[in-house]
PDB file of N, CA and C in Angstrom:
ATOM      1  N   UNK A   1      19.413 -31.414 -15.608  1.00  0.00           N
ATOM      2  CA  UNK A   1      19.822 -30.227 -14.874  1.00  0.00           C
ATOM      3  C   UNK A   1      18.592 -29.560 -14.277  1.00  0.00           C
ATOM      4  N   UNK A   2      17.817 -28.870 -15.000  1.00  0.00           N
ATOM      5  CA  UNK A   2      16.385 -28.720 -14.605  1.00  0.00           C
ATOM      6  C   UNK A   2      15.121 -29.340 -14.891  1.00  0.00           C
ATOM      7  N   UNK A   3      15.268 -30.754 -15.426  1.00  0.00           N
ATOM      8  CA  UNK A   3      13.949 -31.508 -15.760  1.00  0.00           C
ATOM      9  C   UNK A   3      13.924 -30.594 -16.916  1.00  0.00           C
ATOM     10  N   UNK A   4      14.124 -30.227 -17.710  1.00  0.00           N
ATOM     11  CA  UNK A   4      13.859 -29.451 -19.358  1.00  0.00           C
ATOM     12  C   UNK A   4      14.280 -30.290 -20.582  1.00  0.00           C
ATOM     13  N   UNK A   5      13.415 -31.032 -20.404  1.00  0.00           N
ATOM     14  CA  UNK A   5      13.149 -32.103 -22.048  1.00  0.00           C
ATOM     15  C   UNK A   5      13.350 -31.036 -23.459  1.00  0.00           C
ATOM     16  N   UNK A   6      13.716 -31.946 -24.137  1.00  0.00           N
ATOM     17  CA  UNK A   6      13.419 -31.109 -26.070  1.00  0.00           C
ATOM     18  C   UNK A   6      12.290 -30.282 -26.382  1.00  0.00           C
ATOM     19  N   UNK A   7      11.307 -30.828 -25.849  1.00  0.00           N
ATOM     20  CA  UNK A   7      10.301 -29.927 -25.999  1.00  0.00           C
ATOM     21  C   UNK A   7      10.225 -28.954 -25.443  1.00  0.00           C
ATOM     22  N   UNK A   8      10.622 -28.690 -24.197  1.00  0.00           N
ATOM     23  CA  UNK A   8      10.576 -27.506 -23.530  1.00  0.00           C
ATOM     24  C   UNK A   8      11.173 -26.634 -23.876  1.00  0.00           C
ATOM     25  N   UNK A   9      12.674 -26.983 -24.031  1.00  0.00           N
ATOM     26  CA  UNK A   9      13.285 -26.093 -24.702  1.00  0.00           C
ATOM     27  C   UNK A   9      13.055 -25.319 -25.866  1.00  0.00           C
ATOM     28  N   UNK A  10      12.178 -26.486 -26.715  1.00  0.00           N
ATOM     29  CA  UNK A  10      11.958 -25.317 -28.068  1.00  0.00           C
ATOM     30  C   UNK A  10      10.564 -24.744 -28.310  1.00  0.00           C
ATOM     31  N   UNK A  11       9.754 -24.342 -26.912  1.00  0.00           N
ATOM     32  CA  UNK A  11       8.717 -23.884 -27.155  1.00  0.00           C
ATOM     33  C   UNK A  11       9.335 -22.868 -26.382  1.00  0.00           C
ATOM     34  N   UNK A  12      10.161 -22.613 -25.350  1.00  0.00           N
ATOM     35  CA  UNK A  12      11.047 -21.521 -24.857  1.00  0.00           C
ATOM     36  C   UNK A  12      11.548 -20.993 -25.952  1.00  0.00           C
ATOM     37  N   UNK A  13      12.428 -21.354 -27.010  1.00  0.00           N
ATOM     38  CA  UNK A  13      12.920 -20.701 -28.309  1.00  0.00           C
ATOM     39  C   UNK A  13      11.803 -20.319 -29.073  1.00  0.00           C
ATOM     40  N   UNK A  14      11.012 -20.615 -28.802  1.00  0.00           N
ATOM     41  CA  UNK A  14       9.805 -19.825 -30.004  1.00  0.00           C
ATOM     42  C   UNK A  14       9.468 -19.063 -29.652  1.00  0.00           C
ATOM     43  N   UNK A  15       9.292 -19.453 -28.132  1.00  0.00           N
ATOM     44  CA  UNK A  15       8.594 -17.898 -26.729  1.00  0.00           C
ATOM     45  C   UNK A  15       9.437 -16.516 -27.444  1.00  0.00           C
ATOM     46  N   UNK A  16      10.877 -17.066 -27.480  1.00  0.00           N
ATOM     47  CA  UNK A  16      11.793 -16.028 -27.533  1.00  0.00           C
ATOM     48  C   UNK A  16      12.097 -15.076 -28.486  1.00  0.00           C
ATOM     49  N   UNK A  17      11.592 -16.422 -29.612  1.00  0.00           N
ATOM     50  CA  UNK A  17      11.609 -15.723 -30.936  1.00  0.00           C
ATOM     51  C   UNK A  17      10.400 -15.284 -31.278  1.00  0.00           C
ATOM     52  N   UNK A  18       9.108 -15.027 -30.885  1.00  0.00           N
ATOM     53  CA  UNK A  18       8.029 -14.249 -30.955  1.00  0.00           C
ATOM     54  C   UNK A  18       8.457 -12.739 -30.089  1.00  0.00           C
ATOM     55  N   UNK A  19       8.644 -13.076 -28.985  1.00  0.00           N
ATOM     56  CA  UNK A  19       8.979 -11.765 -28.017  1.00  0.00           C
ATOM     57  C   UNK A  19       9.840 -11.069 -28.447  1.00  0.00           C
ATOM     58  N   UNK A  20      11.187 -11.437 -29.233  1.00  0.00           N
ATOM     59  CA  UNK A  20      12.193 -10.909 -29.894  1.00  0.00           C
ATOM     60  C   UNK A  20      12.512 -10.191 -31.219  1.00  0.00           C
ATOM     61  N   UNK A  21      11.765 -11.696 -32.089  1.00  0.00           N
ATOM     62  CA  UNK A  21      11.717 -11.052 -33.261  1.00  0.00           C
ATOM     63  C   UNK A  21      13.151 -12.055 -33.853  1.00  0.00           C
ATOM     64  N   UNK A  22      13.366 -12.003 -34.891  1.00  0.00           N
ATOM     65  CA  UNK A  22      14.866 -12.693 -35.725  1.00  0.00           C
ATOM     66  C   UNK A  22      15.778 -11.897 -35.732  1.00  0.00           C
ATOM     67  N   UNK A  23      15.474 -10.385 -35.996  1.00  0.00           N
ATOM     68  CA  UNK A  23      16.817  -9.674 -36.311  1.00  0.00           C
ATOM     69  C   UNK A  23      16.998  -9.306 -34.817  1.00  0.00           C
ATOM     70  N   UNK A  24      16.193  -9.568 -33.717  1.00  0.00           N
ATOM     71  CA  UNK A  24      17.107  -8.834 -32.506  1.00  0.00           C
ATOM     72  C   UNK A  24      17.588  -9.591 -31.687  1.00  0.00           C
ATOM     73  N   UNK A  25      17.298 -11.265 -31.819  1.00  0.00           N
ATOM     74  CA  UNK A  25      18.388 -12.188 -30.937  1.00  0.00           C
ATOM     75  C   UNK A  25      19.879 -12.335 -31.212  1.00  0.00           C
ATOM     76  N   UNK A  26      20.062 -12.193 -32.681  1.00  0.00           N
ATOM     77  CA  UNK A  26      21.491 -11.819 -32.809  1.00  0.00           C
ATOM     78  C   UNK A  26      22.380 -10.556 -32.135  1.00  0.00           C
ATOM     79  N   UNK A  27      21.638  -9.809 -31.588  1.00  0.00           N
ATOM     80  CA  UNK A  27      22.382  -8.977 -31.568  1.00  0.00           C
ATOM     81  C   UNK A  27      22.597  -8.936 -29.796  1.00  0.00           C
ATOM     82  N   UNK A  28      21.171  -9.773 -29.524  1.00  0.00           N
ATOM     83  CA  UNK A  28      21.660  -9.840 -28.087  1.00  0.00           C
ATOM     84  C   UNK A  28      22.164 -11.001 -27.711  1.00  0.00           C
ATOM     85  N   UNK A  29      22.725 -11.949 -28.592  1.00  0.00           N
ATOM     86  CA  UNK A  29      23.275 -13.147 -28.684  1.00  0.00           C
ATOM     87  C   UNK A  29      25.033 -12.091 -28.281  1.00  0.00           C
ATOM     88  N   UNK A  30      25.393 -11.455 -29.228  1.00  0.00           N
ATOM     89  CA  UNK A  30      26.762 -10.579 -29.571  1.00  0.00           C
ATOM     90  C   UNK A  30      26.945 -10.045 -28.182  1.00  0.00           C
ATOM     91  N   UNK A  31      26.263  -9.474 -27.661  1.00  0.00           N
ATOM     92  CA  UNK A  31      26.058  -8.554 -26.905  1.00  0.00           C
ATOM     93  C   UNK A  31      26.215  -9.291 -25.401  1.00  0.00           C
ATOM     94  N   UNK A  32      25.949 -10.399 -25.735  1.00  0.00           N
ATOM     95  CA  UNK A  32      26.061 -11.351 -24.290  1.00  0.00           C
ATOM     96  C   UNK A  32      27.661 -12.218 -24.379  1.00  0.00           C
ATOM     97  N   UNK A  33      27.719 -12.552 -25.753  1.00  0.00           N
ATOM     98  CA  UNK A  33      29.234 -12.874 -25.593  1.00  0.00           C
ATOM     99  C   UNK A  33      30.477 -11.984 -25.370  1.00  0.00           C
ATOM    100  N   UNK A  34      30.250 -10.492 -25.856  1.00  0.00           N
ATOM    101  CA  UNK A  34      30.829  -9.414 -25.468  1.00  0.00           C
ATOM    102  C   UNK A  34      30.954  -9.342 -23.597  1.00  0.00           C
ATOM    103  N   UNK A  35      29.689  -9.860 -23.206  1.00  0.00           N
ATOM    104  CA  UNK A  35      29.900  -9.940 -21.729  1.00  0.00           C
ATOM    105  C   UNK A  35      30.552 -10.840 -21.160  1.00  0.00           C
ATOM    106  N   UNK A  36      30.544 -11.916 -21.824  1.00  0.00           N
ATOM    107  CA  UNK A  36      31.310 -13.316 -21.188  1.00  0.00           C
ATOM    108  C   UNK A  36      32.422 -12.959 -21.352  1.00  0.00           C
ATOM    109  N   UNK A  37      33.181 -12.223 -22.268  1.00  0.00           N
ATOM    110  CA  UNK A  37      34.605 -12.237 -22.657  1.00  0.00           C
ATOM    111  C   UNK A  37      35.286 -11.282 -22.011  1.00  0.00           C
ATOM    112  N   UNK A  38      34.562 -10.051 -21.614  1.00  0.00           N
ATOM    113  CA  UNK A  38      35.001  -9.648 -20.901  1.00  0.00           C
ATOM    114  C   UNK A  38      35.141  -9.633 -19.366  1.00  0.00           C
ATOM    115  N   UNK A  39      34.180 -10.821 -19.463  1.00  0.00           N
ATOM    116  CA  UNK A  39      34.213 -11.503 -17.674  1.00  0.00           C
ATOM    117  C   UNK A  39      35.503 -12.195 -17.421  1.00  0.00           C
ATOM    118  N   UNK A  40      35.605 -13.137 -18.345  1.00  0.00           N
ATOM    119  CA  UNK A  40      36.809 -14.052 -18.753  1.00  0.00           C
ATOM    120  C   UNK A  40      38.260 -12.981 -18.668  1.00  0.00           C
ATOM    121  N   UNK A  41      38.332 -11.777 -19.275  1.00  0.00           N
ATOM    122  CA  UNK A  41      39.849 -10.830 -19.109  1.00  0.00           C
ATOM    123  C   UNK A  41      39.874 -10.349 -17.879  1.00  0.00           C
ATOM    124  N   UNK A  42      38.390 -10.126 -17.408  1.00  0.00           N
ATOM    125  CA  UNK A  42      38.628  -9.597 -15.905  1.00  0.00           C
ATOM    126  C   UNK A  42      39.262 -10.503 -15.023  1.00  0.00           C
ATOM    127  N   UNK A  43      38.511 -11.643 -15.233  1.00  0.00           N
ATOM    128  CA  UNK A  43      39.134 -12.998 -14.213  1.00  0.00           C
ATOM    129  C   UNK A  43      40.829 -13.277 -14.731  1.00  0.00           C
ATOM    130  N   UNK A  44      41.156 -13.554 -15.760  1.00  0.00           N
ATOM    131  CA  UNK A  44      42.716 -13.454 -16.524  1.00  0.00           C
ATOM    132  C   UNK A  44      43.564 -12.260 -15.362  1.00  0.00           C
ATOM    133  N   UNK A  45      43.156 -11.353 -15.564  1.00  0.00           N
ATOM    134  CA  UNK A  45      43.864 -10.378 -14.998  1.00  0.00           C
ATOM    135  C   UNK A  45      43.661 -10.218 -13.204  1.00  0.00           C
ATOM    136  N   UNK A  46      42.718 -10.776 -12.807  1.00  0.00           N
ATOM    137  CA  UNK A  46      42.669 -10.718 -11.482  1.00  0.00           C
ATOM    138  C   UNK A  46      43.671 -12.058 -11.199  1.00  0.00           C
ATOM    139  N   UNK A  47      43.550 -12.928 -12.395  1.00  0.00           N
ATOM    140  CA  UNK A  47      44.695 -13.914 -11.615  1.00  0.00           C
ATOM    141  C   UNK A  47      46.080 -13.490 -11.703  1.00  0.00           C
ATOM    142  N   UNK A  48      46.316 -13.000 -13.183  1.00  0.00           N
ATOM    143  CA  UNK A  48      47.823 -12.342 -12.860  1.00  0.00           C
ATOM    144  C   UNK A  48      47.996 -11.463 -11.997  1.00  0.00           C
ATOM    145  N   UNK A  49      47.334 -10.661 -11.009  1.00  0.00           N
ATOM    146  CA  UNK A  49      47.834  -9.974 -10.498  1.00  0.00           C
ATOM    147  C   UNK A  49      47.820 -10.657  -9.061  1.00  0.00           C
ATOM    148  N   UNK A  50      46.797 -11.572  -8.936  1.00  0.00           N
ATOM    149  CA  UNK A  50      47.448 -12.487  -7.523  1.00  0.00           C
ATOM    150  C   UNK A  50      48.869 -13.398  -7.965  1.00  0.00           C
ATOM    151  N   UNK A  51      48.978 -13.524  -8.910  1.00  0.00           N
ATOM    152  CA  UNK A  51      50.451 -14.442  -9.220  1.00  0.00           C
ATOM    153  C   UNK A  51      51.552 -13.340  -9.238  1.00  0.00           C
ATOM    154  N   UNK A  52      51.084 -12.609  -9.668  1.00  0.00           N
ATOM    155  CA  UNK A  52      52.402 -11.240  -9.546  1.00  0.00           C
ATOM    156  C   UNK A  52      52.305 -11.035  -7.758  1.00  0.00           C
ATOM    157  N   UNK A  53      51.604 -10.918  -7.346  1.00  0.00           N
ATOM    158  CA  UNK A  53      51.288 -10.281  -5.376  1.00  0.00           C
ATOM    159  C   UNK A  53      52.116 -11.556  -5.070  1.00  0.00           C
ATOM    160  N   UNK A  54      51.853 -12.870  -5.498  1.00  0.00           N
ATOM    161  CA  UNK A  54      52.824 -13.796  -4.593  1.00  0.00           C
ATOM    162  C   UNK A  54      54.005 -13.743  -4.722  1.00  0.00           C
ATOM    163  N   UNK A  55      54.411 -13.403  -5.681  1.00  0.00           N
ATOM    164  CA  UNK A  55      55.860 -13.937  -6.193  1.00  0.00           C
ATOM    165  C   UNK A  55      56.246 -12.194  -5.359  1.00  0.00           C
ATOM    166  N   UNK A  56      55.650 -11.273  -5.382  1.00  0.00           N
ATOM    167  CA  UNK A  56      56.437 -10.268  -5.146  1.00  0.00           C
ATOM    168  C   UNK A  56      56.401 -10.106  -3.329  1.00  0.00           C
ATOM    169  N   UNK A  57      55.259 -10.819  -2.833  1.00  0.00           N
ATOM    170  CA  UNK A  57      55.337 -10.653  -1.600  1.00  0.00           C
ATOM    171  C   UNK A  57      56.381 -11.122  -0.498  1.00  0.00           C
ATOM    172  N   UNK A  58      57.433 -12.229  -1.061  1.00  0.00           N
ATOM    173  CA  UNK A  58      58.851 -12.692  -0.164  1.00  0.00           C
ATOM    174  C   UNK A  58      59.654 -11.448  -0.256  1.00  0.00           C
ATOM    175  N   UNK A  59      59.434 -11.040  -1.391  1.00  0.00           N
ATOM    176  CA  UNK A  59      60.801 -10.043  -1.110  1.00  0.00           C
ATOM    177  C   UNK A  59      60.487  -8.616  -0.311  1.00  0.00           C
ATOM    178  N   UNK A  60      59.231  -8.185  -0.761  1.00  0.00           N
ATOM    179  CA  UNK A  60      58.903  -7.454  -0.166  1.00  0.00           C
ATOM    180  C   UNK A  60      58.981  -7.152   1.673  1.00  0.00           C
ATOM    181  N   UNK A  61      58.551  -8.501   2.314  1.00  0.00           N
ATOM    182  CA  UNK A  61      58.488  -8.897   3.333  1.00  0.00           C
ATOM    183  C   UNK A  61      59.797  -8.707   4.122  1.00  0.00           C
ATOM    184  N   UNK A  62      61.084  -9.273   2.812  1.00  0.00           N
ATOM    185  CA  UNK A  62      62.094  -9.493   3.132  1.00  0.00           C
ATOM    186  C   UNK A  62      62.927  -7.829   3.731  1.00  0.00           C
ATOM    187  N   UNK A  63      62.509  -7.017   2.736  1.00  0.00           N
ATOM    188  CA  UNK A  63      63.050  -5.975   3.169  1.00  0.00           C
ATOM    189  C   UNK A  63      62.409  -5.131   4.136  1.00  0.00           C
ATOM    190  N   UNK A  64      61.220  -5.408   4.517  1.00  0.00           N
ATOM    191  CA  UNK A  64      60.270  -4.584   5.466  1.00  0.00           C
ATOM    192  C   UNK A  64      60.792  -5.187   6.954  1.00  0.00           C
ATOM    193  N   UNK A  65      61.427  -6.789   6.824  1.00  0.00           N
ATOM    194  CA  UNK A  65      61.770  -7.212   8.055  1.00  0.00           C
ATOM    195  C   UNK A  65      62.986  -6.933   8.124  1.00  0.00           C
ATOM    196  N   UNK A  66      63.840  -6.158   7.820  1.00  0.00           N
ATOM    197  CA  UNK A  66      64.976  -5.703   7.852  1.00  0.00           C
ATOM    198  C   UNK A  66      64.959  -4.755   9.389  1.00  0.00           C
ATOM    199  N   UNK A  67      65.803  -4.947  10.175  1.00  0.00           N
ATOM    200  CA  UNK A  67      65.512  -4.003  11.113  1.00  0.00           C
ATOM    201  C   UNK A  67      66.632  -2.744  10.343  1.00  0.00           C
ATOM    202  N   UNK A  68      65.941  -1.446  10.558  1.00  0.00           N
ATOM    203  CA  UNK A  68      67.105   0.303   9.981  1.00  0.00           C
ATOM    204  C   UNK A  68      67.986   0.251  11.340  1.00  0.00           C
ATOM    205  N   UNK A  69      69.272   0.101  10.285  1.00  0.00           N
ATOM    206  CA  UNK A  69      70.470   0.568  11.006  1.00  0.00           C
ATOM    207  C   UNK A  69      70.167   1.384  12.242  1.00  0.00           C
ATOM    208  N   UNK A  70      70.998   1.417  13.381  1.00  0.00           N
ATOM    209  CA  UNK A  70      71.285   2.829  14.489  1.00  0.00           C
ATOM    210  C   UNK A  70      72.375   3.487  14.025  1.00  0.00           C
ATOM    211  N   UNK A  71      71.684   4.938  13.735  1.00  0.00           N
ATOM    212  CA  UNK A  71      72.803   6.051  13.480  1.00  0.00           C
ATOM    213  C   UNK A  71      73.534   6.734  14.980  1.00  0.00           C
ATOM    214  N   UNK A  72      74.128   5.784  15.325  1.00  0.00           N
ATOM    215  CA  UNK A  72      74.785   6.829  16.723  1.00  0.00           C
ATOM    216  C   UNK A  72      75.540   7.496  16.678  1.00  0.00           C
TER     217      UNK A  72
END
């Protein structure tokens, strides 16, 4: 994917865990899946509401193309 062998990777994890520390990657480990998941309900819900817009848009259409009676 990026040319990043085993080694690279775990001298990056040490980078991380010097700069970080042990007790504070967990928490920004939590803290990042808290973000994914709520990326994931946002996307969930942006799709139901395009599946709800389709299904509701025939009928809608249907009655907007209605021409209103003439009251003469």
């Amino acid at each position: 994917m990026f040319g990043l062998g085993m080694q690279e990777i775990i001298v990056i994890a040490l980078i991380v865990l010097l700069l970080f520390g042990g007790k504070k990657i967990p928490e920004l480990m939590k803290g990042l899946g808290k973000g994914v998941r709520s990326f994931k309900d946002g996307m969930k819900e942006i799709d139901t509401d395009n599946k709800e817009d389709a299904t509701a848009t025939p009928h809608a259409e249907r009655e907007n193309s209605r021409e209103p009676e003439a009251n003469s």
